[in-house]
PDB file of N, CA and C in Angstrom:
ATOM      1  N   UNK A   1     -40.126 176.805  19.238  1.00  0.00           N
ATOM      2  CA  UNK A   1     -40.917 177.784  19.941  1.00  0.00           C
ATOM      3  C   UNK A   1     -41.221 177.252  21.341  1.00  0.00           C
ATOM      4  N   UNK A   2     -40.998 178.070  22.113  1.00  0.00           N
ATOM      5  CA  UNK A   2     -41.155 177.890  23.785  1.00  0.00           C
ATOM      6  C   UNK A   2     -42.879 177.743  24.071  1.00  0.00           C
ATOM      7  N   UNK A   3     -43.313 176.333  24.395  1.00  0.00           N
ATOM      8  CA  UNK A   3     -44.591 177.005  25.816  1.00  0.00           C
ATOM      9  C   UNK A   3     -44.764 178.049  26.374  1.00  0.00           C
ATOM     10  N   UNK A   4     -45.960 178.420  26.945  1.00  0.00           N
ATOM     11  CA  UNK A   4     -45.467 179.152  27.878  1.00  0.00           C
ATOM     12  C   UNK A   4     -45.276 178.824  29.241  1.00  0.00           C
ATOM     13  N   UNK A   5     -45.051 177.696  29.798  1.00  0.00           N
ATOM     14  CA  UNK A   5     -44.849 177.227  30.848  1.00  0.00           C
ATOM     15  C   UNK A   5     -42.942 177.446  30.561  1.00  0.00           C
ATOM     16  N   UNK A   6     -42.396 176.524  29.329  1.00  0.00           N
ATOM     17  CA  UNK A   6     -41.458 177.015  29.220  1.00  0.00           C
ATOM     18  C   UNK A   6     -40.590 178.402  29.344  1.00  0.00           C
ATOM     19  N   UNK A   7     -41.515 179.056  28.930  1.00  0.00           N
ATOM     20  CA  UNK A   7     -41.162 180.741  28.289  1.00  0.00           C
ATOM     21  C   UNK A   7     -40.512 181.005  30.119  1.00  0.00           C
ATOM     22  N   UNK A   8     -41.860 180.811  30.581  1.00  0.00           N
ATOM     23  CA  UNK A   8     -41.793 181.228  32.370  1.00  0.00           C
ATOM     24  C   UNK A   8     -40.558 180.317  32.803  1.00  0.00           C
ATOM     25  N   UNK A   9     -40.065 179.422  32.853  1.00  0.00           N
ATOM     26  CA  UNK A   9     -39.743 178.422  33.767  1.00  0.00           C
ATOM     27  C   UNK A   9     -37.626 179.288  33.297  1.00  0.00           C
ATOM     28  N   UNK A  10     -37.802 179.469  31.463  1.00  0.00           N
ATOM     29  CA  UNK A  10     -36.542 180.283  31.339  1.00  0.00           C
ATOM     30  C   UNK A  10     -36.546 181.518  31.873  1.00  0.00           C
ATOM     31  N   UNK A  11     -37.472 182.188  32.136  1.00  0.00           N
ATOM     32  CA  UNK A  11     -37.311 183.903  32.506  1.00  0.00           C
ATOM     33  C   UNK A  11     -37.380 183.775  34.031  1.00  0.00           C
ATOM     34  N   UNK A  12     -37.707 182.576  34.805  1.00  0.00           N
ATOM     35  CA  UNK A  12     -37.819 182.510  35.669  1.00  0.00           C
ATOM     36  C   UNK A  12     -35.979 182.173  36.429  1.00  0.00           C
ATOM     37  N   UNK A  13     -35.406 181.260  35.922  1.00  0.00           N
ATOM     38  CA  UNK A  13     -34.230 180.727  35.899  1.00  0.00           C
ATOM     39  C   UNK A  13     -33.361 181.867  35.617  1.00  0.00           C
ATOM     40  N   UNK A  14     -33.232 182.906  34.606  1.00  0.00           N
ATOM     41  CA  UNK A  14     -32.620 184.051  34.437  1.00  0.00           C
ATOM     42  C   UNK A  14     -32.607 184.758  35.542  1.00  0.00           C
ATOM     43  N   UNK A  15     -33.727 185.060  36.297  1.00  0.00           N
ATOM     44  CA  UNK A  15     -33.855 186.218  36.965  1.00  0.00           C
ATOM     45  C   UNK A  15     -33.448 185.232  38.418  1.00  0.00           C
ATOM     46  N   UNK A  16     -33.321 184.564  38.334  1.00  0.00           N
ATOM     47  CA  UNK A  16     -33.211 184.224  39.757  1.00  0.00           C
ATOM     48  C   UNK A  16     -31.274 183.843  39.860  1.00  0.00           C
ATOM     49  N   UNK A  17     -30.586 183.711  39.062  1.00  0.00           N
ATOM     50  CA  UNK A  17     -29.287 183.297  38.866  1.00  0.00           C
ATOM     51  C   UNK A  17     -28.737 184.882  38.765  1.00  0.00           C
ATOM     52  N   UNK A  18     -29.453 186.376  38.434  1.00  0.00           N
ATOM     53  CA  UNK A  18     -29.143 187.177  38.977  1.00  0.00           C
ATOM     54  C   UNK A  18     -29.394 187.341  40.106  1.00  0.00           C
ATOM     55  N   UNK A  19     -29.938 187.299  40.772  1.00  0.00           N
ATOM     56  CA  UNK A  19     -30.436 187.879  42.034  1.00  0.00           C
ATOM     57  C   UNK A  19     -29.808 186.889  43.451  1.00  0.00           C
ATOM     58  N   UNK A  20     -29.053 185.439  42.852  1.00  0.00           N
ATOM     59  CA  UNK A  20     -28.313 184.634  43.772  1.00  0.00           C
ATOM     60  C   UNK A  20     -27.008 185.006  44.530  1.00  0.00           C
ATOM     61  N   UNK A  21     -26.731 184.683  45.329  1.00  0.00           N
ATOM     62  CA  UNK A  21     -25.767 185.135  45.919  1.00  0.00           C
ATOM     63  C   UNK A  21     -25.420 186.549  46.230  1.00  0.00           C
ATOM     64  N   UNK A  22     -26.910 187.224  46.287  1.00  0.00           N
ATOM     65  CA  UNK A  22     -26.598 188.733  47.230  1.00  0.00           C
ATOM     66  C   UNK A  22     -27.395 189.237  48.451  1.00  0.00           C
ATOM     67  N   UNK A  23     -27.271 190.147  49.181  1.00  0.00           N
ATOM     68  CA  UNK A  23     -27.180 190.521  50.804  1.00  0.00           C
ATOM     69  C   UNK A  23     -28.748 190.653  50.829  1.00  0.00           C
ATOM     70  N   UNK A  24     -29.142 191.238  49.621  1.00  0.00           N
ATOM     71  CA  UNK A  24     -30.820 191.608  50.068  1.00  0.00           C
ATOM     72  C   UNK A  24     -31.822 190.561  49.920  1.00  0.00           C
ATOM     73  N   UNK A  25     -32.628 191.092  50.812  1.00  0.00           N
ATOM     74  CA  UNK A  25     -33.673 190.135  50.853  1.00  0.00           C
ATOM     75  C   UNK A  25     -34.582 190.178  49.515  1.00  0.00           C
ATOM     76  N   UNK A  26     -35.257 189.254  49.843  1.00  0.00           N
ATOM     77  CA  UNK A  26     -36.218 189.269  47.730  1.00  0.00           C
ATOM     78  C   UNK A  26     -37.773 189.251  48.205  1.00  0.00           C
ATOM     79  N   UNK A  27     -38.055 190.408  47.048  1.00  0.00           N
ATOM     80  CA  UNK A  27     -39.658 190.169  46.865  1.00  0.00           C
ATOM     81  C   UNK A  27     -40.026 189.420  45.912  1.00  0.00           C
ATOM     82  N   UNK A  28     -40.942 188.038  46.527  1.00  0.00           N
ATOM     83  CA  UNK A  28     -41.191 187.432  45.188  1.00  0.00           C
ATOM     84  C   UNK A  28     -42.060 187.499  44.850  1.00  0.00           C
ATOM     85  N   UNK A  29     -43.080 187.371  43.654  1.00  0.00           N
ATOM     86  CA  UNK A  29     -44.125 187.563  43.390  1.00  0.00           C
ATOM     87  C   UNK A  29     -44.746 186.344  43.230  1.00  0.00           C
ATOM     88  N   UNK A  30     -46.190 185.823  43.198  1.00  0.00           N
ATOM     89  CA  UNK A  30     -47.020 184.580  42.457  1.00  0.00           C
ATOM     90  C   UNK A  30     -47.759 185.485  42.315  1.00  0.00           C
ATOM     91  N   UNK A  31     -48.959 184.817  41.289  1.00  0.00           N
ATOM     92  CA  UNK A  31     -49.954 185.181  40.875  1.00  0.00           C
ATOM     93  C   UNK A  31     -50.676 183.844  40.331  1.00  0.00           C
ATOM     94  N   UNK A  32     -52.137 183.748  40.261  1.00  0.00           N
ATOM     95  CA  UNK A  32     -53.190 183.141  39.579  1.00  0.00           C
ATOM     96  C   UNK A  32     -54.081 183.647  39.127  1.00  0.00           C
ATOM     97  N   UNK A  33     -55.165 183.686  38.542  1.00  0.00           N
ATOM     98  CA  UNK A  33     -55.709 183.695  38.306  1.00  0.00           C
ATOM     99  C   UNK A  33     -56.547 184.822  38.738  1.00  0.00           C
ATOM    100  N   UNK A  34     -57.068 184.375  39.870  1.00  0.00           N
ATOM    101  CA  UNK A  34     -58.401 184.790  40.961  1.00  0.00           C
ATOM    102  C   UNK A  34     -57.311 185.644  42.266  1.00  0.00           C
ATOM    103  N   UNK A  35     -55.686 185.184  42.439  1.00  0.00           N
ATOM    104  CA  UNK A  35     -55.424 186.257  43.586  1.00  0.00           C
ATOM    105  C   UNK A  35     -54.059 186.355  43.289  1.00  0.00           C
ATOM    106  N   UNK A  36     -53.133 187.141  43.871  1.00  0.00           N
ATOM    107  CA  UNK A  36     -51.802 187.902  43.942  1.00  0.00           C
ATOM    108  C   UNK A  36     -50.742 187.463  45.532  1.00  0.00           C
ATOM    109  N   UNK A  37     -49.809 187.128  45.074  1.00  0.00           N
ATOM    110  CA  UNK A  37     -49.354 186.588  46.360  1.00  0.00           C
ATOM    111  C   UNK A  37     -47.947 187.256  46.560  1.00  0.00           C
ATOM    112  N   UNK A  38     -47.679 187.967  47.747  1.00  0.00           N
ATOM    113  CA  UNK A  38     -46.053 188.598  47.878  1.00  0.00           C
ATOM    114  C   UNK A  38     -45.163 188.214  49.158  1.00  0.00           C
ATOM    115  N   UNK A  39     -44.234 187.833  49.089  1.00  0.00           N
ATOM    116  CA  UNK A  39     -43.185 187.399  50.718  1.00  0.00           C
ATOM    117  C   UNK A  39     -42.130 187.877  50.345  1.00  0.00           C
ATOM    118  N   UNK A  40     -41.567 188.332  51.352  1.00  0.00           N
ATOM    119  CA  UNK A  40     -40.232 189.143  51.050  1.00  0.00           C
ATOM    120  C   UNK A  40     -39.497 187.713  52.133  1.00  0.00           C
ATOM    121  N   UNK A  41     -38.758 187.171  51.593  1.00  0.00           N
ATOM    122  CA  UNK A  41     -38.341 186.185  52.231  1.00  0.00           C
ATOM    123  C   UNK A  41     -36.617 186.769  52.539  1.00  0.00           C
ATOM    124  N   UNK A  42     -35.675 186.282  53.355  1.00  0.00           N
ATOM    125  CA  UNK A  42     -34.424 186.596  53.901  1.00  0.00           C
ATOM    126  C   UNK A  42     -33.457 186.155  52.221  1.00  0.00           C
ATOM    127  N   UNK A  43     -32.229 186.843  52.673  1.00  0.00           N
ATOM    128  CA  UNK A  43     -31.222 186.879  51.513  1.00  0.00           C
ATOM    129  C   UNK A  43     -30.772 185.060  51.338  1.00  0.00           C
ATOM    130  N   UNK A  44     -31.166 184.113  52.186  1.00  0.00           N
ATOM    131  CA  UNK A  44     -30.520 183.171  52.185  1.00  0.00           C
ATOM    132  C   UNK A  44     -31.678 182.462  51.865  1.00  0.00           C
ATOM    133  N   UNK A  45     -33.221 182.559  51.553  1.00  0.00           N
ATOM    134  CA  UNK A  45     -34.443 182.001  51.224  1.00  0.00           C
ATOM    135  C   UNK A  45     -34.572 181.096  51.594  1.00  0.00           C
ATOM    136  N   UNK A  46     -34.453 181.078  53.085  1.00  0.00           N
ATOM    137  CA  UNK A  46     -34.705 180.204  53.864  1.00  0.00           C
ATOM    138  C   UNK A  46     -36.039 180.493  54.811  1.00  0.00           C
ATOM    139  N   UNK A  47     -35.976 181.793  55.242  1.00  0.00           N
ATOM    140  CA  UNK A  47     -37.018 182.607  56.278  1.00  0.00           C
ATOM    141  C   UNK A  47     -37.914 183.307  55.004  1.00  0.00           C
ATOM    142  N   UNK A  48     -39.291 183.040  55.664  1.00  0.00           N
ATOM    143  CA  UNK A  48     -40.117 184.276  55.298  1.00  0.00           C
ATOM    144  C   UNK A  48     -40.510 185.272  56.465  1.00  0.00           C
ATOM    145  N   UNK A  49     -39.698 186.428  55.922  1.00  0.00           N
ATOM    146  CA  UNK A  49     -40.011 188.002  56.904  1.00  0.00           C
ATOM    147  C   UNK A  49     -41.334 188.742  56.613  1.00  0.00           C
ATOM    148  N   UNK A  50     -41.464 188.299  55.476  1.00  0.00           N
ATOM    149  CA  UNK A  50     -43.419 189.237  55.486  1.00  0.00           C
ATOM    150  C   UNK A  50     -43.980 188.877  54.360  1.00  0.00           C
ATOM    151  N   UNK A  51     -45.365 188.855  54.812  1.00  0.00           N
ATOM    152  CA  UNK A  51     -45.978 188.283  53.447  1.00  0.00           C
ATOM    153  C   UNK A  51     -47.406 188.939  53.639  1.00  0.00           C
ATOM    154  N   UNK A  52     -48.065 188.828  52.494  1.00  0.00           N
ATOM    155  CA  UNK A  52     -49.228 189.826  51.536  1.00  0.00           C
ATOM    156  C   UNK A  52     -50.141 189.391  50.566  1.00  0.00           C
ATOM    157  N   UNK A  53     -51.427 189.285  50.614  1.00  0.00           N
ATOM    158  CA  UNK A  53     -51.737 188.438  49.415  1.00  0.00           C
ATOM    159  C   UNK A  53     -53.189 188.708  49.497  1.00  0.00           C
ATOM    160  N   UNK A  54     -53.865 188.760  48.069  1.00  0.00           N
ATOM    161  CA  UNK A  54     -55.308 189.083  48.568  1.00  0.00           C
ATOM    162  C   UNK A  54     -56.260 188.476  49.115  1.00  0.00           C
ATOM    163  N   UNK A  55     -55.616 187.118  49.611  1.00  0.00           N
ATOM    164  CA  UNK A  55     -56.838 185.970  50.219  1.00  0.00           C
ATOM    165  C   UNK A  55     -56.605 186.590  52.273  1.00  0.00           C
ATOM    166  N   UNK A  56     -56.214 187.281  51.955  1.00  0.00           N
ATOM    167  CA  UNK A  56     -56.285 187.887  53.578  1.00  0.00           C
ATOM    168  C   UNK A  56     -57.641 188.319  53.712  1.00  0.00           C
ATOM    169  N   UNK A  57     -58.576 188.661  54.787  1.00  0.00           N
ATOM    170  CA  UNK A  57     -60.036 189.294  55.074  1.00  0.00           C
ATOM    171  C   UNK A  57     -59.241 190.593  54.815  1.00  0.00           C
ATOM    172  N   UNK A  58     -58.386 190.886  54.772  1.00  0.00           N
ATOM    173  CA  UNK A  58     -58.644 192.884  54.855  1.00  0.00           C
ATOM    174  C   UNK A  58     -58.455 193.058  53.213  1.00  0.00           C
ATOM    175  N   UNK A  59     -58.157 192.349  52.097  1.00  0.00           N
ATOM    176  CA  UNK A  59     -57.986 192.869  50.806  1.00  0.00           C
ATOM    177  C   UNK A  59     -59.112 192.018  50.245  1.00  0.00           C
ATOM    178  N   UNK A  60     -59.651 191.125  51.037  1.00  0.00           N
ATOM    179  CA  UNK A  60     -60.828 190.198  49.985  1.00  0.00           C
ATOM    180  C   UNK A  60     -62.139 190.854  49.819  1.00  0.00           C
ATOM    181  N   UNK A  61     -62.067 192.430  50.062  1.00  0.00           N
ATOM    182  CA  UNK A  61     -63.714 192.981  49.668  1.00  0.00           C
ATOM    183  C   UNK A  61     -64.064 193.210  47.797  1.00  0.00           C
ATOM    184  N   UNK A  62     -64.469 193.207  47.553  1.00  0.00           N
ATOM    185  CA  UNK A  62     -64.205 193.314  45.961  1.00  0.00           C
ATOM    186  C   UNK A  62     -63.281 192.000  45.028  1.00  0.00           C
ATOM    187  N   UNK A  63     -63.061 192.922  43.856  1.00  0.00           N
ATOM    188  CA  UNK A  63     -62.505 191.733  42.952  1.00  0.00           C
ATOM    189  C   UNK A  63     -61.104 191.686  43.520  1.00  0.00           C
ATOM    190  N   UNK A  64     -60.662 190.449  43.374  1.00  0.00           N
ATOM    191  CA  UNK A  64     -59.405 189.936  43.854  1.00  0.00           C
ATOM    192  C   UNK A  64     -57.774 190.415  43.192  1.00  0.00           C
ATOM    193  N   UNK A  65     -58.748 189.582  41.708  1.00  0.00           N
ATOM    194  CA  UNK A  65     -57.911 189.604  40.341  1.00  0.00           C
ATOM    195  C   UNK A  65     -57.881 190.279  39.398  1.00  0.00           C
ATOM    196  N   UNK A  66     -57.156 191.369  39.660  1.00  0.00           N
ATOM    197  CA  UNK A  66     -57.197 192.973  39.246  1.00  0.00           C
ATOM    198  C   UNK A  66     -55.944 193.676  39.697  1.00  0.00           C
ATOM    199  N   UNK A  67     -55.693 194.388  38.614  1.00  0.00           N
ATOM    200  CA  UNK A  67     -54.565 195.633  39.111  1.00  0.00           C
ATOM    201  C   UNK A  67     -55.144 196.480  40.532  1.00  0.00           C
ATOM    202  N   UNK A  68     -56.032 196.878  40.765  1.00  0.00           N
ATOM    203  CA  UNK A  68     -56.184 197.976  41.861  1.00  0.00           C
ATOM    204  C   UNK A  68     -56.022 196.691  43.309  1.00  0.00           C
ATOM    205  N   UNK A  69     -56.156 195.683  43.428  1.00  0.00           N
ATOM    206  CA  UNK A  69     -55.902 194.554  44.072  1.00  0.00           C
ATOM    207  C   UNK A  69     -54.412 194.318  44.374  1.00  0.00           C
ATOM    208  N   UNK A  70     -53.577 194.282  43.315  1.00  0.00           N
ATOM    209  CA  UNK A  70     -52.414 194.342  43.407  1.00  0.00           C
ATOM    210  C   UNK A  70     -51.846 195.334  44.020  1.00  0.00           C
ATOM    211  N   UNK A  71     -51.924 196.530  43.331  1.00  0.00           N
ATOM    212  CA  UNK A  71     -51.622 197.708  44.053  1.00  0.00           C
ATOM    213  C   UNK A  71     -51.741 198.269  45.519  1.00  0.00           C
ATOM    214  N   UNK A  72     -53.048 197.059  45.556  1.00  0.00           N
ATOM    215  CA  UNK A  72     -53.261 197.126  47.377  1.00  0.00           C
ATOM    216  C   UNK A  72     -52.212 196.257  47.949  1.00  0.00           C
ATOM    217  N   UNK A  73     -52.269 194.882  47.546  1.00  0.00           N
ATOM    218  CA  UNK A  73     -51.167 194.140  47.842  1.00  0.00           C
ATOM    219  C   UNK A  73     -49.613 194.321  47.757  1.00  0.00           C
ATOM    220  N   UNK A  74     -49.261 195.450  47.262  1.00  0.00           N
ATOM    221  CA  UNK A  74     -48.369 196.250  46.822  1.00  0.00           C
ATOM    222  C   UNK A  74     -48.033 196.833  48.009  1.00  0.00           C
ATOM    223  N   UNK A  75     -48.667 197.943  48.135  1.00  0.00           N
ATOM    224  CA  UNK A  75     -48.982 198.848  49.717  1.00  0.00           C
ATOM    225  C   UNK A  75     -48.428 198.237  50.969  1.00  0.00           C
ATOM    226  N   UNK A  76     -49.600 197.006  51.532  1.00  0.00           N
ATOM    227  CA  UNK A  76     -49.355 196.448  52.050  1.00  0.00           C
ATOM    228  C   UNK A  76     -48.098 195.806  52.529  1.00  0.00           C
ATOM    229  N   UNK A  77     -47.518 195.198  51.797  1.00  0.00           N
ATOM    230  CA  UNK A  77     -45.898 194.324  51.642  1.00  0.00           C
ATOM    231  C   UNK A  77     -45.371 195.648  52.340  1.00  0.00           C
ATOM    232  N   UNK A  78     -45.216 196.622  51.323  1.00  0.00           N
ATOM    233  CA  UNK A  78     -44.254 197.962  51.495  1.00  0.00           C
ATOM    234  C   UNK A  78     -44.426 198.305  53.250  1.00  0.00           C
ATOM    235  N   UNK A  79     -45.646 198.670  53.641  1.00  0.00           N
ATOM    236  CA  UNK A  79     -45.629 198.708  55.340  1.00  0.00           C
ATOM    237  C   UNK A  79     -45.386 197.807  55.958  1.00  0.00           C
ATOM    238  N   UNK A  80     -45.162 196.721  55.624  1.00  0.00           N
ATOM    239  CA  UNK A  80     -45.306 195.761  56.447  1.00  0.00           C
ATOM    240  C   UNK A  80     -43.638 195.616  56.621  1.00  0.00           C
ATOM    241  N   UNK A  81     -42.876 195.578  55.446  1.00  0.00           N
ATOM    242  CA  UNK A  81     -41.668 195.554  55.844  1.00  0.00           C
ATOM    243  C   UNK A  81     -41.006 196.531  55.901  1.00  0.00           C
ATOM    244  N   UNK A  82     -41.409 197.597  55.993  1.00  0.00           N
ATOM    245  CA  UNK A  82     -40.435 198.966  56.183  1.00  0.00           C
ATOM    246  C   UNK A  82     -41.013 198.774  58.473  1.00  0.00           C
ATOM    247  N   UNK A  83     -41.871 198.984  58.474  1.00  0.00           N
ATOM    248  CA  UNK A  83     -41.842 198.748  60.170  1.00  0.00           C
ATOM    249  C   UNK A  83     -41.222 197.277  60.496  1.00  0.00           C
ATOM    250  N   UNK A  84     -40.958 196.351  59.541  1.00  0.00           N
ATOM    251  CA  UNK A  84     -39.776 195.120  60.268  1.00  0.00           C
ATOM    252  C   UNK A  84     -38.617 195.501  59.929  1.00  0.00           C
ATOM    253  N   UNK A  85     -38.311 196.851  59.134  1.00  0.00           N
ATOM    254  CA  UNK A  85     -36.867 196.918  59.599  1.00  0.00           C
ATOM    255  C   UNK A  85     -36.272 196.890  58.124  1.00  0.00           C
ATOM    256  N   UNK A  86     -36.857 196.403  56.789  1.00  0.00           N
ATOM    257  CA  UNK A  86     -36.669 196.059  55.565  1.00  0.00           C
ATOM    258  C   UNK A  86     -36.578 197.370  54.607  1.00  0.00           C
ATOM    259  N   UNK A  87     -36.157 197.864  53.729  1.00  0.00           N
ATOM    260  CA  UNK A  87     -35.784 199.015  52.854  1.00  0.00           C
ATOM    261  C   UNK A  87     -35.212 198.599  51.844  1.00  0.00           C
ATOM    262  N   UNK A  88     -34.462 198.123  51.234  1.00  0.00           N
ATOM    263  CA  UNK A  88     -34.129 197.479  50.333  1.00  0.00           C
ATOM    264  C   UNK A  88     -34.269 195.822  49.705  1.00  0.00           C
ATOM    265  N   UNK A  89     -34.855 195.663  49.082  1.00  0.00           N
ATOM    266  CA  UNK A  89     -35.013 194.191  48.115  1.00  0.00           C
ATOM    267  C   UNK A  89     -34.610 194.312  46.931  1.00  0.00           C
ATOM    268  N   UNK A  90     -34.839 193.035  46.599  1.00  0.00           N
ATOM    269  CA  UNK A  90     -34.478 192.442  44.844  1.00  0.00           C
ATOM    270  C   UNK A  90     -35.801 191.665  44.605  1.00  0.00           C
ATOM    271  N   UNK A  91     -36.378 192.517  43.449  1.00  0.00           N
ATOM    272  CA  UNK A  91     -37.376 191.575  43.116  1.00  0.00           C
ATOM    273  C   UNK A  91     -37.367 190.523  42.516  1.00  0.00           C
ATOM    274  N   UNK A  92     -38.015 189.474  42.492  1.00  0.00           N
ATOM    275  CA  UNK A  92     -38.232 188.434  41.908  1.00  0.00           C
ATOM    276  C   UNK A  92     -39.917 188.242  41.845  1.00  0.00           C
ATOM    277  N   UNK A  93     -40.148 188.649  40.185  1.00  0.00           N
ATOM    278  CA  UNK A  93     -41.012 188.625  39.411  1.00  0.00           C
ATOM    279  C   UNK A  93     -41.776 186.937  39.139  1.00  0.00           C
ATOM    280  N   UNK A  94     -40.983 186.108  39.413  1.00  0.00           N
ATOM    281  CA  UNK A  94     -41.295 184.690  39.675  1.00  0.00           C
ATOM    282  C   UNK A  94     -41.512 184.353  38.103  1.00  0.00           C
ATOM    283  N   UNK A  95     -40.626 184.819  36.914  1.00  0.00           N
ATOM    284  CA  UNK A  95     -40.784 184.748  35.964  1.00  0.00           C
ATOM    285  C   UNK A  95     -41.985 185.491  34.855  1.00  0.00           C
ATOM    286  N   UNK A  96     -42.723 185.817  36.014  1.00  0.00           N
ATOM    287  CA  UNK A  96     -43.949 186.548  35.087  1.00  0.00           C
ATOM    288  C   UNK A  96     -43.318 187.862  34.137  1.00  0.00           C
ATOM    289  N   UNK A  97     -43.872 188.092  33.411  1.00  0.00           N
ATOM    290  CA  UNK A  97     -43.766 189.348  32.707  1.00  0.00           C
ATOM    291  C   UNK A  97     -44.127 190.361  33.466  1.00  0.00           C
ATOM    292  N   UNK A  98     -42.845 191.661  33.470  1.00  0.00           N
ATOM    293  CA  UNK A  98     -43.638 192.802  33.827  1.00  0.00           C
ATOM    294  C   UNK A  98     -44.230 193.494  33.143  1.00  0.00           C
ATOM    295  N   UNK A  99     -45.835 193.758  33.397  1.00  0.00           N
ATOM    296  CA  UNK A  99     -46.706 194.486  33.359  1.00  0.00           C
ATOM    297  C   UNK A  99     -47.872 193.786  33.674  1.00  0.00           C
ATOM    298  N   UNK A 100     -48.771 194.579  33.669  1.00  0.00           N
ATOM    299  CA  UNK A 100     -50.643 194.174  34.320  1.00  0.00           C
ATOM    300  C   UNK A 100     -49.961 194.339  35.969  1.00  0.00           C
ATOM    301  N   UNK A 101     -50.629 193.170  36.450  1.00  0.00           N
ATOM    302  CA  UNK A 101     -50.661 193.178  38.298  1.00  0.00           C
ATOM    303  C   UNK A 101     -49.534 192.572  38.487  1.00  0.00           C
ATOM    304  N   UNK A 102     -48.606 192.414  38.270  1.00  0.00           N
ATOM    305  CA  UNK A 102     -47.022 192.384  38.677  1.00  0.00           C
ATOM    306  C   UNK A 102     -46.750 193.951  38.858  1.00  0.00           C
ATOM    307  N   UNK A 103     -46.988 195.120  37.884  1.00  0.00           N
ATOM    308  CA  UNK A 103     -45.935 195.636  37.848  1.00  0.00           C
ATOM    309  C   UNK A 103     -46.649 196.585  38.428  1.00  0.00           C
ATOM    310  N   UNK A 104     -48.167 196.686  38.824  1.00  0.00           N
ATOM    311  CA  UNK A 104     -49.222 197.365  39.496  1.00  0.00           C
ATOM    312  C   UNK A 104     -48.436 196.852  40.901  1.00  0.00           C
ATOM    313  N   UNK A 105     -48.109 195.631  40.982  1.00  0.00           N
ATOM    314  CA  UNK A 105     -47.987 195.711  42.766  1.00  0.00           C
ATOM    315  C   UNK A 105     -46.229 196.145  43.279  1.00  0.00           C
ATOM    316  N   UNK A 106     -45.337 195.980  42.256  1.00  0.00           N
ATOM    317  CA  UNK A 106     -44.218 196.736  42.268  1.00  0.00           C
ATOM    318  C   UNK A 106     -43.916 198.278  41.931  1.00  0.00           C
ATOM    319  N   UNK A 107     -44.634 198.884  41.305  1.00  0.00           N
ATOM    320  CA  UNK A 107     -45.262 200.630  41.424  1.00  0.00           C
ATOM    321  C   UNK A 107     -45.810 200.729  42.734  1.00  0.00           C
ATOM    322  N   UNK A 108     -46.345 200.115  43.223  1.00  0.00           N
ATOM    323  CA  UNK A 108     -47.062 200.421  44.450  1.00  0.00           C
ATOM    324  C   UNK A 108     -46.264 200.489  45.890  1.00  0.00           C
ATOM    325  N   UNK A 109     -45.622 199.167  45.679  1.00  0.00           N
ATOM    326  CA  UNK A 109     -44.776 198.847  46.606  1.00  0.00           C
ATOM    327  C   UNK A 109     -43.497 200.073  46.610  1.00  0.00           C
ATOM    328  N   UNK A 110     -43.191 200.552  45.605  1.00  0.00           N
ATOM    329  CA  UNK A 110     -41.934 200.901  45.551  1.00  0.00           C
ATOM    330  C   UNK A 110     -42.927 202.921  45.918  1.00  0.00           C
ATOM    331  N   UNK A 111     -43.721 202.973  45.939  1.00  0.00           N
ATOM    332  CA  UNK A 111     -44.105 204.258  46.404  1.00  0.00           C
ATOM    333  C   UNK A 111     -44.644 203.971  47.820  1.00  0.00           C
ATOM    334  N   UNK A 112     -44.758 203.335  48.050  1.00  0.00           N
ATOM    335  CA  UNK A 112     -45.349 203.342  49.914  1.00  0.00           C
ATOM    336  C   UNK A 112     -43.784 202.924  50.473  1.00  0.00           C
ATOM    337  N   UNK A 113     -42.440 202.626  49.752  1.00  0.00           N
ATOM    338  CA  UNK A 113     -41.146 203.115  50.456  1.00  0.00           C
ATOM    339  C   UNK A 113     -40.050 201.911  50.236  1.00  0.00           C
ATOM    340  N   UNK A 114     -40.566 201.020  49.357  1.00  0.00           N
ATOM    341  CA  UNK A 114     -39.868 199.747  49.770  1.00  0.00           C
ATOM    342  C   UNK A 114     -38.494 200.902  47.975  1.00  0.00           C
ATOM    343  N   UNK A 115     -37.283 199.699  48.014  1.00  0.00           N
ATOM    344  CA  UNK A 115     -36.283 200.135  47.016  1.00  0.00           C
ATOM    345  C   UNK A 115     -36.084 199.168  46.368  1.00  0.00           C
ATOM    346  N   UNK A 116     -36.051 198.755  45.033  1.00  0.00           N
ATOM    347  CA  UNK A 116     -35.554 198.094  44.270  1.00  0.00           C
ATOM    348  C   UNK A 116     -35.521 198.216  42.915  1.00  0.00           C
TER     349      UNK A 116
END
């Protein structure tokens, strides 16, 4: 039986050996605890082109660590890289499971315009 450090570290390794060696740029996700973290970094993950997270002053009014938090952080990403020029990504879930505030900030993102 897997850890769950394990569990993550395999679902993490899966998803990223898909998503290697192609043109789009990636949304990746972190998360802790207390906040939500997003960068859409370049196809070669070398550059970060935009990034999002609730320890910014404009998302830190209220609770942090929460779906409606995410969903803001969600938003956010989505404008931020559709005016740099960005429309298509590959997410990278950073191994987390989708659902709760992963999949709150990828619903979100993917309705304020971003594609994946």
């Amino acid at each position: 039986m897997f850890s769950k450090k394990q569990a993550r570290t395999r679902r993490l390794t899966k998803t990223r050996m898909k998503i290697r060696g192609g043109e789009r740029s990636r949304l990746c996700v972190q998360r802790t605890p207390r906040h939500i973290y997003a960068q859409i970094t370049s196809a070669s993950g070398d550059k970060v082109l935009v990034s999002a997270s609730t320890v910014e002053s404009a998302l830190r009014d209220g609770k942090t660590g929460n779906k409606e938090a995410a969903s803001k952080v969600g938003q956010l990403i989505a404008q931020r890289a559709v005016s740099a020029g960005i429309e298509r990504v590959s997410f990278d879930r950073g191994g987390f499971k989708f659902h709760g505030r992963v999949k709150a900030l990828a619903d979100s993102a993917r309705e304020s315009g971003l594609k994946f």
